[in-house]
Protein backbone atom coordinates (compact mmCIF):
# COMPACT_ATOMS: atom_id res chain seq x y z
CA UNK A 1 0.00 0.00 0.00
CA UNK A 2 1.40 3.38 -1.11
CA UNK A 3 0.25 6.76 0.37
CA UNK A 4 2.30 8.86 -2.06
CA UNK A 5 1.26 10.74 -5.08
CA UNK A 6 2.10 9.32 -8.20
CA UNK A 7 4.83 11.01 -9.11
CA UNK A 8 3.61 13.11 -11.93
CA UNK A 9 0.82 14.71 -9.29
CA UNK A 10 3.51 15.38 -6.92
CA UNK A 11 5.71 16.75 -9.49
CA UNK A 12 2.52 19.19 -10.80
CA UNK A 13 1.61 19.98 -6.81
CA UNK A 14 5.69 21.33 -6.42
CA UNK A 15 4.89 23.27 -9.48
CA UNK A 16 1.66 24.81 -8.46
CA UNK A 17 3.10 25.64 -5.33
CA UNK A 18 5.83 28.02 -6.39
CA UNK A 19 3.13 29.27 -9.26
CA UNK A 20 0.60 30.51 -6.06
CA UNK A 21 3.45 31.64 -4.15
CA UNK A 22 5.23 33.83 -6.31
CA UNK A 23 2.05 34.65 -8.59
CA UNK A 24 -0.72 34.46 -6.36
CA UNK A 25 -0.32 35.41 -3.14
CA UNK A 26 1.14 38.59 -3.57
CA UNK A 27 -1.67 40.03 -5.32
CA UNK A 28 -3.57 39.84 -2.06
CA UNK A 29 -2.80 42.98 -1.19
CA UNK A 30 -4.33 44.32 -4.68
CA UNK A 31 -7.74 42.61 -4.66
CA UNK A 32 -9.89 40.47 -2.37
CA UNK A 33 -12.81 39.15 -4.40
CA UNK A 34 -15.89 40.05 -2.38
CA UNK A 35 -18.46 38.13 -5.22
CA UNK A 36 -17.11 40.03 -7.59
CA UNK A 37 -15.18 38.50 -10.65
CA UNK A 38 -11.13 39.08 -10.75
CA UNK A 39 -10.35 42.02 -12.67
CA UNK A 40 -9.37 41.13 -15.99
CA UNK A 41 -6.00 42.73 -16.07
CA UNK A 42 -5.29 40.35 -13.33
CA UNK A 43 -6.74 37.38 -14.30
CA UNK A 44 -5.93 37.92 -18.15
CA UNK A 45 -2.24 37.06 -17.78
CA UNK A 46 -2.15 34.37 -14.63
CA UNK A 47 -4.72 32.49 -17.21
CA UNK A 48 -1.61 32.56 -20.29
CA UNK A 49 0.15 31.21 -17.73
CA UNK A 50 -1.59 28.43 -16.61
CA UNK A 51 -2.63 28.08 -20.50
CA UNK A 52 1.30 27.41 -20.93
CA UNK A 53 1.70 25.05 -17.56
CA UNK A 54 -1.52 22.67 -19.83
CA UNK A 55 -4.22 23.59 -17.17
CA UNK A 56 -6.82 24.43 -19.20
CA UNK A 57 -10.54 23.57 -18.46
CA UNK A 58 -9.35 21.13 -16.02
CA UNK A 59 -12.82 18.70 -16.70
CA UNK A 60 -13.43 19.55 -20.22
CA UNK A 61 -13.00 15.96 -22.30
CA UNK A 62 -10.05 16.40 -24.42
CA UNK A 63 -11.87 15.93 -27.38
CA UNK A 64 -13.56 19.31 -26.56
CA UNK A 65 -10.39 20.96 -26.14
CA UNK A 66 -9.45 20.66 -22.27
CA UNK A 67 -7.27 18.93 -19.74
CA UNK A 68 -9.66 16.59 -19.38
CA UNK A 69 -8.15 15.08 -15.86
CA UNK A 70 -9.07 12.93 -13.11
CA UNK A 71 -10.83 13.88 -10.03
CA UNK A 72 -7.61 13.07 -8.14
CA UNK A 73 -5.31 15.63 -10.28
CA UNK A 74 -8.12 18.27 -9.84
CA UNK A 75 -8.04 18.18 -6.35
CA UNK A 76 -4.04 18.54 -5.79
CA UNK A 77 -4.86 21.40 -8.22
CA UNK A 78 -7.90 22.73 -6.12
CA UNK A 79 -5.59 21.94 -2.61
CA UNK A 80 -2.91 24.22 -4.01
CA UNK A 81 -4.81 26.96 -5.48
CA UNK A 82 -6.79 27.35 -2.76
CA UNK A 83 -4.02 28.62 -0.37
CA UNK A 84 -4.56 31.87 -2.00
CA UNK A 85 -7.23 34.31 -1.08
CA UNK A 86 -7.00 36.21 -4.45
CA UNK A 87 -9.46 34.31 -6.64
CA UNK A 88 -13.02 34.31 -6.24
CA UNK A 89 -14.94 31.60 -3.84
CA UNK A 90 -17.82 30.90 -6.74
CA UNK A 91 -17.02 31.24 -9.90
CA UNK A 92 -13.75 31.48 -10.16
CA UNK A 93 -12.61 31.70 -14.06
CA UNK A 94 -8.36 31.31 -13.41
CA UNK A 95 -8.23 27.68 -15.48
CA UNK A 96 -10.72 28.67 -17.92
CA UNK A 97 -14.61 29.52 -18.38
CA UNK A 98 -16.87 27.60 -15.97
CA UNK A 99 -18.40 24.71 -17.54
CA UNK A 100 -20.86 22.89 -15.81
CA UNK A 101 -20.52 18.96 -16.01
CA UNK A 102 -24.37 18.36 -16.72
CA UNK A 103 -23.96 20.09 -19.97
CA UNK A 104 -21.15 17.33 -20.65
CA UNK A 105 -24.74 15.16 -20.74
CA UNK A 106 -25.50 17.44 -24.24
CA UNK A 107 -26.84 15.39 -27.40
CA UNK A 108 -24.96 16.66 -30.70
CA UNK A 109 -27.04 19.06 -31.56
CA UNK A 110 -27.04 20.62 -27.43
CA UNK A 111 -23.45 20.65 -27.65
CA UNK A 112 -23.69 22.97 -30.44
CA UNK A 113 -26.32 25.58 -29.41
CA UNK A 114 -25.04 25.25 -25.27
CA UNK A 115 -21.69 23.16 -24.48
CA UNK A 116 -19.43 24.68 -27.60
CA UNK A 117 -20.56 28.38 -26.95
CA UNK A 118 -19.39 28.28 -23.13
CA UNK A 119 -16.15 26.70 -23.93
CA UNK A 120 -15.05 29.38 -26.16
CA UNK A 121 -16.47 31.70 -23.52
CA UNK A 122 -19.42 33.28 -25.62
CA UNK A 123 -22.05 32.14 -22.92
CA UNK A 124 -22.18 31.89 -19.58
CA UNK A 125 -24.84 28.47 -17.52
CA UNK A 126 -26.16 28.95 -14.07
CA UNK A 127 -27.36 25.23 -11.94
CA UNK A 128 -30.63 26.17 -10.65
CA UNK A 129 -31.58 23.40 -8.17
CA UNK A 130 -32.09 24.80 -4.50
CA UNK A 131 -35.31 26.18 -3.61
CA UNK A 132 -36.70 28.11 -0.83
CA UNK A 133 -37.85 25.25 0.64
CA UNK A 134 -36.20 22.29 -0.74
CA UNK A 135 -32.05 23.11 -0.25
CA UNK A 136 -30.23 19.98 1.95
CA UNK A 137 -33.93 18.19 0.79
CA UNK A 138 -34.11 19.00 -3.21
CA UNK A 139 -35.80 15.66 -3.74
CA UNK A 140 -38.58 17.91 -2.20
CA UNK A 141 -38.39 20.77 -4.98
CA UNK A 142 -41.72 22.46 -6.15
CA UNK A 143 -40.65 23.67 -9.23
CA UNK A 144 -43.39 22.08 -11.81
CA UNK A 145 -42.39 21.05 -15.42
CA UNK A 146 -45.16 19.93 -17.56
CA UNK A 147 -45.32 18.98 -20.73
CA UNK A 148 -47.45 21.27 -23.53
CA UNK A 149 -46.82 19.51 -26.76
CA UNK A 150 -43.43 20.05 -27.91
CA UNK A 151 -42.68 22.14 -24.91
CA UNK A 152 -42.49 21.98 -20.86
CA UNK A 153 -44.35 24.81 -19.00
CA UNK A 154 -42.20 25.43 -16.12
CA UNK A 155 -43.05 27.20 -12.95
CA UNK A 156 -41.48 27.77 -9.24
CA UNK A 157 -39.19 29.50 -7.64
CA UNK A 158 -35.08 28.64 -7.17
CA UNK A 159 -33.15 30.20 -4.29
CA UNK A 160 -29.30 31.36 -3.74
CA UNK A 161 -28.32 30.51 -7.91
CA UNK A 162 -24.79 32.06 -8.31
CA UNK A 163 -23.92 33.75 -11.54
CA UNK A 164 -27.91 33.91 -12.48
CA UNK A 165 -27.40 37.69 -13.20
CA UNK A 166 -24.87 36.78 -16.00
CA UNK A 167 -26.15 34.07 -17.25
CA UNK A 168 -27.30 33.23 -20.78
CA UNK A 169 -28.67 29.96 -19.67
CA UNK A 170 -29.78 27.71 -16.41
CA UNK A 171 -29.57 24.50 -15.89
CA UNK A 172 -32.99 24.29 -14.16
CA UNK A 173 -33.87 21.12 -12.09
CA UNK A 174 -38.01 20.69 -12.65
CA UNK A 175 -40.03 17.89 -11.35
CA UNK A 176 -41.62 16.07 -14.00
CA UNK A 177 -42.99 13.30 -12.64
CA UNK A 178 -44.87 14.25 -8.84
CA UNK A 179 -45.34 10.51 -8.25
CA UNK A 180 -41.15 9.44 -9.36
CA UNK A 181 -39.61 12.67 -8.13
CA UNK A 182 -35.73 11.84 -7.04
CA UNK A 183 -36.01 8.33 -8.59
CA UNK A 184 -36.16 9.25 -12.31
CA UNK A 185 -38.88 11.81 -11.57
CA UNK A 186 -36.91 15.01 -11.84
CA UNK A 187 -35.73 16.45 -15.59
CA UNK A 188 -32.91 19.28 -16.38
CA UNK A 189 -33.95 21.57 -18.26
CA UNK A 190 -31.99 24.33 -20.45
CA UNK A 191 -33.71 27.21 -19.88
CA UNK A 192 -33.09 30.74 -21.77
CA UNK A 193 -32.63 33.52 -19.36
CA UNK A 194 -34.56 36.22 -21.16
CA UNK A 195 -37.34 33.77 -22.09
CA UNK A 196 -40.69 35.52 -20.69
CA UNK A 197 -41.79 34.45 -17.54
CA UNK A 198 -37.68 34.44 -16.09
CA UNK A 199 -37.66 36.82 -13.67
CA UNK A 200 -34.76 37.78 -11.34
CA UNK A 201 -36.90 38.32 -8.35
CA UNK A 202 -33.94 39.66 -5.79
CA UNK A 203 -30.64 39.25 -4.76
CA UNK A 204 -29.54 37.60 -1.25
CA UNK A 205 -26.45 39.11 -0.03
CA UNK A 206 -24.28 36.56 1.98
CA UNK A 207 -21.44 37.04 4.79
CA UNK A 208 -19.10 35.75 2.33
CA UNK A 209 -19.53 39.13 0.08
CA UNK A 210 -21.60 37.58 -2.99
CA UNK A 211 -24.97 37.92 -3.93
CA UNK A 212 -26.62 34.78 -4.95
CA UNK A 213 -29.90 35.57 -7.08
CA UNK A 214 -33.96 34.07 -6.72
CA UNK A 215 -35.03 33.48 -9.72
CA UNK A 216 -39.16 33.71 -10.62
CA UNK A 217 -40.24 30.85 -13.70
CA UNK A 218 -43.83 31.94 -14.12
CA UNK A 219 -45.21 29.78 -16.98
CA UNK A 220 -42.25 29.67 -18.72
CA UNK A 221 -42.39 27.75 -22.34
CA UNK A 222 -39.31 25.30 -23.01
CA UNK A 223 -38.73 23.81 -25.61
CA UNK A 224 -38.16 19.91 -25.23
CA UNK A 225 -35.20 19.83 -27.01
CA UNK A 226 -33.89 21.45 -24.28
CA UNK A 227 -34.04 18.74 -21.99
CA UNK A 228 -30.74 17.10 -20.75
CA UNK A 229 -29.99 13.35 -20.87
CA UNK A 230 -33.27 11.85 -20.50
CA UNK A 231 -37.00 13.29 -18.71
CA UNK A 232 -36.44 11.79 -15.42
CA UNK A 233 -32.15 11.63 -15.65
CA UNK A 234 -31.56 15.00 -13.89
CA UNK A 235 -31.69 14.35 -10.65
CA UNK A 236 -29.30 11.56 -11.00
CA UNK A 237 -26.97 14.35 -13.56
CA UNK A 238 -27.30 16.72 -10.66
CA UNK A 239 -26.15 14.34 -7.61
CA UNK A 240 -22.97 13.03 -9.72
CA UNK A 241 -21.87 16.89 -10.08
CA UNK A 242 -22.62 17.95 -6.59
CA UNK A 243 -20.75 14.50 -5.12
CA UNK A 244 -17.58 15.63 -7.54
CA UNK A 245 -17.84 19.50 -6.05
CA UNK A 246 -18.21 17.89 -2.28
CA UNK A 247 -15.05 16.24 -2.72
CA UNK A 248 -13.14 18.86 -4.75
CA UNK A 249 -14.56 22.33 -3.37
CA UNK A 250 -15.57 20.93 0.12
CA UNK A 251 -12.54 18.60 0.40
CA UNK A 252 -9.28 19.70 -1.46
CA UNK A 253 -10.27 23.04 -0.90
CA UNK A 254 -10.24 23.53 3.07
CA UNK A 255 -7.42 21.37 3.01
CA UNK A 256 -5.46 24.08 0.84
CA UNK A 257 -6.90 26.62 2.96
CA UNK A 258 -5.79 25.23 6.54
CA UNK A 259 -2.63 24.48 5.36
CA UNK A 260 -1.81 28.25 4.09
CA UNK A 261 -3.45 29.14 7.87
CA UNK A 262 -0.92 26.60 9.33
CA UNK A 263 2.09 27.46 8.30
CA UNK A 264 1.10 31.01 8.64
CA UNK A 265 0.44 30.13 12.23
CA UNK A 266 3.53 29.31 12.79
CA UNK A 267 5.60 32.06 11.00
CA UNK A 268 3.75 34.21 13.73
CA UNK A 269 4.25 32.10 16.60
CA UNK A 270 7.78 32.36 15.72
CA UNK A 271 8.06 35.59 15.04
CA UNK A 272 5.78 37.14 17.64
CA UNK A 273 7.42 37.77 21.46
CA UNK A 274 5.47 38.40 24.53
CA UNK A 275 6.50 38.02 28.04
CA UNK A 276 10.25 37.68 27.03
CA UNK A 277 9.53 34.60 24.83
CA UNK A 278 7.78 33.75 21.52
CA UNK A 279 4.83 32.30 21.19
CA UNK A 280 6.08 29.60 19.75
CA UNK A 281 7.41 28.40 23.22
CA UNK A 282 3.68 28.38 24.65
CA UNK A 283 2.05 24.99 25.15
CA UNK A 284 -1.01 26.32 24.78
CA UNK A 285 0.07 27.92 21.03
CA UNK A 286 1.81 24.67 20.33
CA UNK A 287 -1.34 22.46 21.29
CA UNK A 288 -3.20 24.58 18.42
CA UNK A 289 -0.44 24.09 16.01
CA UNK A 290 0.10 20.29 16.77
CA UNK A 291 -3.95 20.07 16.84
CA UNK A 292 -4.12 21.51 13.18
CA UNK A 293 -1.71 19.56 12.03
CA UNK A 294 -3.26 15.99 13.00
CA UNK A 295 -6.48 17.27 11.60
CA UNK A 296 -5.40 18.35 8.61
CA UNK A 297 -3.42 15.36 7.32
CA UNK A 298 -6.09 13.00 8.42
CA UNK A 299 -8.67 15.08 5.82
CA UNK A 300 -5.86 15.34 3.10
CA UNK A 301 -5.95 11.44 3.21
CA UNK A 302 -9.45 10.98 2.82
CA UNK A 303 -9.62 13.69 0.17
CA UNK A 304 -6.93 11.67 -2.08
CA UNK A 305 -8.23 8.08 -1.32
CA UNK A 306 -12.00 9.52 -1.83
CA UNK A 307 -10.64 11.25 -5.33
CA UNK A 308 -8.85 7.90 -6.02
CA UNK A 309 -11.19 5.82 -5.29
CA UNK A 310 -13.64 7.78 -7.63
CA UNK A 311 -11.81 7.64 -10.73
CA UNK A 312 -11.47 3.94 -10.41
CA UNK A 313 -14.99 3.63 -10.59
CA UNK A 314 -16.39 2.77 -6.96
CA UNK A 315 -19.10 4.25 -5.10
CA UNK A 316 -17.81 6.60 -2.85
CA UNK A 317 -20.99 8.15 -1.94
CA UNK A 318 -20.44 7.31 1.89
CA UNK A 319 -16.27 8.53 1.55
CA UNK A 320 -17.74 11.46 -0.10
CA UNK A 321 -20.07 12.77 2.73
CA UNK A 322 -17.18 12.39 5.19
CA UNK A 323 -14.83 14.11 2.74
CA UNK A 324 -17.17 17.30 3.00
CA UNK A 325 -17.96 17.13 6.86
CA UNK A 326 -14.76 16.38 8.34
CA UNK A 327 -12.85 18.99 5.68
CA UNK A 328 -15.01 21.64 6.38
CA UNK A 329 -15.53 21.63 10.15
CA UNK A 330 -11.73 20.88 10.05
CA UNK A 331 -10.91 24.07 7.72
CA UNK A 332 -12.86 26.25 10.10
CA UNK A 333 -10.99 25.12 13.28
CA UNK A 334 -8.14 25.87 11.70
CA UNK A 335 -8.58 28.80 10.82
CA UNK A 336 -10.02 29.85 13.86
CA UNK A 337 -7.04 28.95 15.61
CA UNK A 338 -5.24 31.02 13.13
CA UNK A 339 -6.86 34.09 14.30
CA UNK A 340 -6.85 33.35 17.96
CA UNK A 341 -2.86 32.96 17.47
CA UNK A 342 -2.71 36.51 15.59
CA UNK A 343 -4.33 38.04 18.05
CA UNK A 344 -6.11 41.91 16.90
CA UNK A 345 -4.39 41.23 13.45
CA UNK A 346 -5.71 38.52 12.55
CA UNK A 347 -9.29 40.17 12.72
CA UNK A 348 -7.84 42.83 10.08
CA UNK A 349 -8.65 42.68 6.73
CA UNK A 350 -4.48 43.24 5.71
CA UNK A 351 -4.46 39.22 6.13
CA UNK A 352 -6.61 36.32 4.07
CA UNK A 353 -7.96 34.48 7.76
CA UNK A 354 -11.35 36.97 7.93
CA UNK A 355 -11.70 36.30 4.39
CA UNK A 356 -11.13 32.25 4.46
CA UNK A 357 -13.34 32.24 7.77
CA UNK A 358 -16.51 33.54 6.11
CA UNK A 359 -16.38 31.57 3.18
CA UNK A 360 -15.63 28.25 5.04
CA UNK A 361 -18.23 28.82 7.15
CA UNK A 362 -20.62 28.87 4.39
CA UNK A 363 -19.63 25.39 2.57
CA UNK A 364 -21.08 23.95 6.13
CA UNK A 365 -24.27 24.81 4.41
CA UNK A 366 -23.81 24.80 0.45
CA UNK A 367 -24.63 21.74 -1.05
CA UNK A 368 -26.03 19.49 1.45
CA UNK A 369 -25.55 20.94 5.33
CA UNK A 370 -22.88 18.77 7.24
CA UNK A 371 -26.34 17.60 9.38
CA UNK A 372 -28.26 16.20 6.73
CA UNK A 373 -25.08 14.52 5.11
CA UNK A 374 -24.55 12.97 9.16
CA UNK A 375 -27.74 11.78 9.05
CA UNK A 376 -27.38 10.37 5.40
CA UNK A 377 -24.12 8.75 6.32
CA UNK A 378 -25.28 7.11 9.63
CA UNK A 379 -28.64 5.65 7.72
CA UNK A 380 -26.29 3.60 5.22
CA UNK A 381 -24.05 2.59 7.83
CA UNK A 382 -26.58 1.14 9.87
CA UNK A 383 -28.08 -0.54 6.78
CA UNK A 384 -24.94 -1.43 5.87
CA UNK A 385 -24.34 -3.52 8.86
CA UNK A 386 -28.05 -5.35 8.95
CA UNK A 387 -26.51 -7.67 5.73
């Protein structure tokens, strides 16, 4: 049994490394994305570069002209990048335009008129699946597709969609089928943003500085070629995408993030003197930075043997729903201990830890709230163990 990388992945992690540090990092000081997009004077030439290191649309296939790599490679990438605060939360552009996965599910004649146009970076997709009352439960979504002839009349309401104000397009989840719902009951739909009846109803400002958007479908008229995969596939489309995201941006992510807090943790223990010593010769301040340290290689372990395990084709729904729970609670400690070791500086806005702890707080929530996923986990365990 090897825990190493293979080498190429740790040979691509060394490189990412120096690429955050010494491209990165120090652009902190210039712009802290607050749910806005990087500007594109910055982002223009970071993306040339990465362009010239071959990470390009990381998840596009390559016969579509990307990287397309393994869920393992993508998080190393997602661990590294994510030690800097520089690059957006949601949305972030730095390895090409945002392409969601479903649209991957595109017939020939979708890929032309949907996938194709965001690849080069004409259009822009939004995934419209939470509702006001149907977010860790979507199985339980209101949103009403029926069927008119060659057309679906869809109405409802979806809740906290990011990038819906820039969007050409949502992916809209719509039940189809009232009786079937999550189990082949629930269709994705392409939907036209400035077809009448879409209404951006308001924004919701958040603590971690975007605006996610509710968006209004009041007898909206679709047409059914706009239907991904099959009437009754979405759900299933939707749950493959959002398991990949909980182990890459709930997973790899707050690992990259505690381990920038870390070491910066202890460059201030180290550096910082009170009471004739540095803090670096406190048990207390070493309990925190030995604490972090356990915690953190524990969840970079499960993130790569999660990833790995993925990519060789096993069902890692249960590895996946610890991968986001433990990562994220873990993420937030650390951080948190972070600040505490700053003291009144870390509170400041002139370092990344106020930043980081606002938008790790919020992945407790996004995409399935580390309660529900407890709950989900325990129920298959338990099952698991009747056999």
């Amino acid at each position: 049994m090897d825990f190493n990388l293979p080498q190429e992945l740790r040979m691509l992690k060394r490189s990412l490394r120096g690429f955050v540090d010494k491209e990165l990092i120090p652009l902190e000081q210039k712009f802290r994305p607050e749910g806005e997009e990087m500007p594109q004077d910055l982002l223009g030439p970071l993306q040339e570069k990465v362009k010239a290191m071959g990470l390009w649309m990381l998840d596009v296939p390559q016969e579509h002209g990307g990287a397309g790599l393994d869920l393992l490679t993508r998080c190393v990438i997602a661990e590294e990048v994510a030690r800097t605060a520089v690059l957006p939360f949601r949305g972030n552009e730095l390895f090409g335009p945002e392409v969601r996965p479903v649209l991957f599910h595109c017939n020939e004649e979708q890929k032309e008129r949907f996938l194709f146009p965001v690849i080069r970076g004409e259009k822009r997709v939004c995934f419209a699946q939470t509702e006001p009352d149907a977010g860790s439960d979507p199985a339980n979504m209101k949103t009403r597709a029926v069927r008119d002839g060659d057309h679906f009349i869809l109405n409802g309401t979806k809740r906290f969609i990011t990038g819906a104000g820039s969007a050409d397009y949502a992916q809209v989840m719509a039940v189809t089928d009232t009786e079937k719902r999550a189990r082949g009951g629930i269709t994705c739909l392409i939907v036209d943003m400035k077809s009448p009846g879409v209404n951006l109803d308001r924004h919701w400002p958040t603590m971690m500085g975007d605006a996610p958007w509710e968006i209004v479908f009041d007898n909206v008229r679709v047409p059914a070629a706009n239907v991904i995969g099959t009437v009754g596939e979405g759900f299933t489309l939707a749950q493959k995408w959002i398991t990949e995201g909980r182990i890459r941006g709930h997973g790899a992510r707050p690992v990259g993030i505690a381990q920038r807090a870390l070491e910066m943790m202890i460059d201030y223990a180290q550096q910082r003197v009170t009471f004739g010593q540095p803090l670096s010769e406190r048990q207390a301040v070493q309990f925190m930075i030995a604490d972090s340290a356990m915690e953190l290689h524990a969840a970079r372990l499960m993130v790569y043997e999660c990833a790995w395990r993925h990519d060789r084709g096993e069902d890692i729904r249960n590895l996946a729903y610890m991968v986001k729970v433990m990562c994220s609670e873990m993420a937030g400690r650390v951080v948190d201990r972070a600040i505490q070791i700053h003291g009144g500086v870390g509170l400041t806005k002139d370092l990344p830890l106020e930043w980081w702890y606002r938008q790790v707080r919020s992945i407790r929530i996004t995409e399935g709230a580390t309660e529900v996923l407890r709950w989900r986990l325990a129920q298959n365990v338990i099952k698991a163990h009747k056999r």
